[in-house]
Protein backbone atom coordinates (compact mmCIF):
# COMPACT_ATOMS: atom_id res chain seq x y z
CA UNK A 1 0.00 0.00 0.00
CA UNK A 2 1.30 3.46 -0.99
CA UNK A 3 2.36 5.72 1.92
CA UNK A 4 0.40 9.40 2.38
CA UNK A 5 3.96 10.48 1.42
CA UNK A 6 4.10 8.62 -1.45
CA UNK A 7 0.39 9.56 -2.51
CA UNK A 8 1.56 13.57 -2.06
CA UNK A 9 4.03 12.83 -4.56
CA UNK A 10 2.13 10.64 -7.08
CA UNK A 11 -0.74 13.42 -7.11
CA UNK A 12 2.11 16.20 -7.76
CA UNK A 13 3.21 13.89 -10.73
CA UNK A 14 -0.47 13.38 -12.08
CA UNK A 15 -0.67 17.77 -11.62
CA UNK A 16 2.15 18.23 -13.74
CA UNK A 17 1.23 15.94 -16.08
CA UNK A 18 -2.15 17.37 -16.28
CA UNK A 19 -1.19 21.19 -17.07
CA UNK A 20 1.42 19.67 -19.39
CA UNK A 21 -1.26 17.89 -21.62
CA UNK A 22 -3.70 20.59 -21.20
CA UNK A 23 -1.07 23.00 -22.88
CA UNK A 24 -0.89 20.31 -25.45
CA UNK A 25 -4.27 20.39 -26.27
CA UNK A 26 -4.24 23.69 -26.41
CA UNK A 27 -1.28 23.78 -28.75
CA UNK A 28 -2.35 21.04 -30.78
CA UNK A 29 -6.03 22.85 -31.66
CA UNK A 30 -4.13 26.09 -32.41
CA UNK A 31 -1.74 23.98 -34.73
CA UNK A 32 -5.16 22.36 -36.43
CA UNK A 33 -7.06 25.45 -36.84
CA UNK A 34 -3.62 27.00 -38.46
CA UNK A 35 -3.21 24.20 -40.70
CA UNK A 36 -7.49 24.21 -41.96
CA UNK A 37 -6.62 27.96 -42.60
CA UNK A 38 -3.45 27.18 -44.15
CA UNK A 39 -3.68 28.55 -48.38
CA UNK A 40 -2.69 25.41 -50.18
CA UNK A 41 -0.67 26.23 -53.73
CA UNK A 42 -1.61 22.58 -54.72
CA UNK A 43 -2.48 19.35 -53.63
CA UNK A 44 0.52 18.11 -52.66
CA UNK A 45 0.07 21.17 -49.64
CA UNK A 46 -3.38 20.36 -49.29
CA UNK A 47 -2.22 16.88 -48.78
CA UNK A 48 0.33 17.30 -46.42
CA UNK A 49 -1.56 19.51 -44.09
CA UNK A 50 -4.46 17.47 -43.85
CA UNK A 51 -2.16 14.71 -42.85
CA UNK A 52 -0.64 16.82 -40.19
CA UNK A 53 -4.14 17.93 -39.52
CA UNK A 54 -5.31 14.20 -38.70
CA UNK A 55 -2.52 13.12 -37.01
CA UNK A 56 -2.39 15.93 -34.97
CA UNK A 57 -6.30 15.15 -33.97
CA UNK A 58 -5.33 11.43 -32.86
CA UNK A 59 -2.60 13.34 -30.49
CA UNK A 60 -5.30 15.26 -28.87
CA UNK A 61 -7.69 12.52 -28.44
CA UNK A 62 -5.25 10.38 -26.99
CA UNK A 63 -3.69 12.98 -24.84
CA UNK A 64 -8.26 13.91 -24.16
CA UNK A 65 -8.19 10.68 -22.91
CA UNK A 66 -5.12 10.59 -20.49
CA UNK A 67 -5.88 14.32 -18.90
CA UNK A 68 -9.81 11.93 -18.32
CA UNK A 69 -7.72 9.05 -16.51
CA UNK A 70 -5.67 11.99 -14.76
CA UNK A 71 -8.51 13.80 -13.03
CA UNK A 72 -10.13 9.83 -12.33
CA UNK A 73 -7.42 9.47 -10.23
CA UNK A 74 -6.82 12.38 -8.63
CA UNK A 75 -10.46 12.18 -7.56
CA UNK A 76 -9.85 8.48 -6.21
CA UNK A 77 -6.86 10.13 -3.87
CA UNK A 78 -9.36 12.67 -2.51
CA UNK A 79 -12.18 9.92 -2.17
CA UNK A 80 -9.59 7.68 -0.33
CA UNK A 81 -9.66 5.04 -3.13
CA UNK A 82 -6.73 5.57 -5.14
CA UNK A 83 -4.09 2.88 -5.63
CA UNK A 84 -6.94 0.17 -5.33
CA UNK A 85 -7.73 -2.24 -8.71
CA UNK A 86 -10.90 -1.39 -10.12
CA UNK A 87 -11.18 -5.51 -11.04
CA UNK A 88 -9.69 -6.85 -8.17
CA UNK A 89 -9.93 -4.07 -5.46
CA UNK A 90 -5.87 -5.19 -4.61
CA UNK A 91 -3.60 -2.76 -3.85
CA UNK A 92 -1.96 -1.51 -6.76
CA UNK A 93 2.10 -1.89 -6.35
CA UNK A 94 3.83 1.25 -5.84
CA UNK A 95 5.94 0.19 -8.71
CA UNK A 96 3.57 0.20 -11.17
CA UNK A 97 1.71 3.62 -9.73
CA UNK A 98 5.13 5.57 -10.38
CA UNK A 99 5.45 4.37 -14.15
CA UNK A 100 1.59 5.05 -14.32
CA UNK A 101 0.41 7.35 -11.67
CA UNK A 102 -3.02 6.96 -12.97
CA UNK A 103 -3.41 3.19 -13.08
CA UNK A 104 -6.63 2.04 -12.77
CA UNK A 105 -5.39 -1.86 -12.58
CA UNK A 106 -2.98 -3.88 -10.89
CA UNK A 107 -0.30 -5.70 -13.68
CA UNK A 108 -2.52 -8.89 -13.77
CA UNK A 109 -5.88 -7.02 -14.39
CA UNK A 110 -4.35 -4.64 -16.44
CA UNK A 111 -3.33 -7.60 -18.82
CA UNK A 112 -6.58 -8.98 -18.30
CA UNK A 113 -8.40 -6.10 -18.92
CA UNK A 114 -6.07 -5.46 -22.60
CA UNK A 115 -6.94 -8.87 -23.50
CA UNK A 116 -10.20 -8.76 -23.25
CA UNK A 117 -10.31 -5.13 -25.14
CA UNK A 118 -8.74 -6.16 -28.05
């Protein structure tokens, strides 16, 4: 089980993290909405930035998607329930909250959970 201590540092890693993605958003519309305005000479331009345009939207969904899992678990450490498996309700290792701060599995569910998903 993760120490208070520890906690106070995993939710000032899952803060940083958040107002770093949020800035990516951010960014990453800006850079869209340049690119739709962007006056294409030909289609090889037109081409390119609506490729940048795309993969620049998967970015922001995925990084949507973390900044969700982010504020998940920073409202399981004020509810008392963070670090606990969502599958299993076992204590999430310490280990595997500092590579993920915002885990919402243990390793075994997590793989469980993946398999099943895909």
């Amino acid at each position: 089980m993760a120490s208070s201590k520890q906690i106070e540092e995993l939710e000032t890693m899952l803060h940083q993290r958040q107002i770093t993605i949020e800035s990516n958003i951010t960014d990453g519309i800006d850079n869209i909405s340049k690119l739709n305005n962007l006056d294409c000479k030909d289609e090889l331009d037109f081409a390119e930035a609506s490729s940048d345009s795309f993969t620049s939207g998967i970015i922001i969904n995925q990084q949507k998607q973390e900044l969700k899992e982010i504020k998940e678990a920073l409202e399981s450490i004020k509810n008392g329930t963070y670090g606990v498996c969502e599958m299993c309700d076992e204590q999430i290792a310490i280990g595997r909250l500092k590579a993920k701060p915002f885990a919402k599995f243990c390793t075994d569910c997590r793989e469980i959970h993946e398999n099943n998903n895909n």
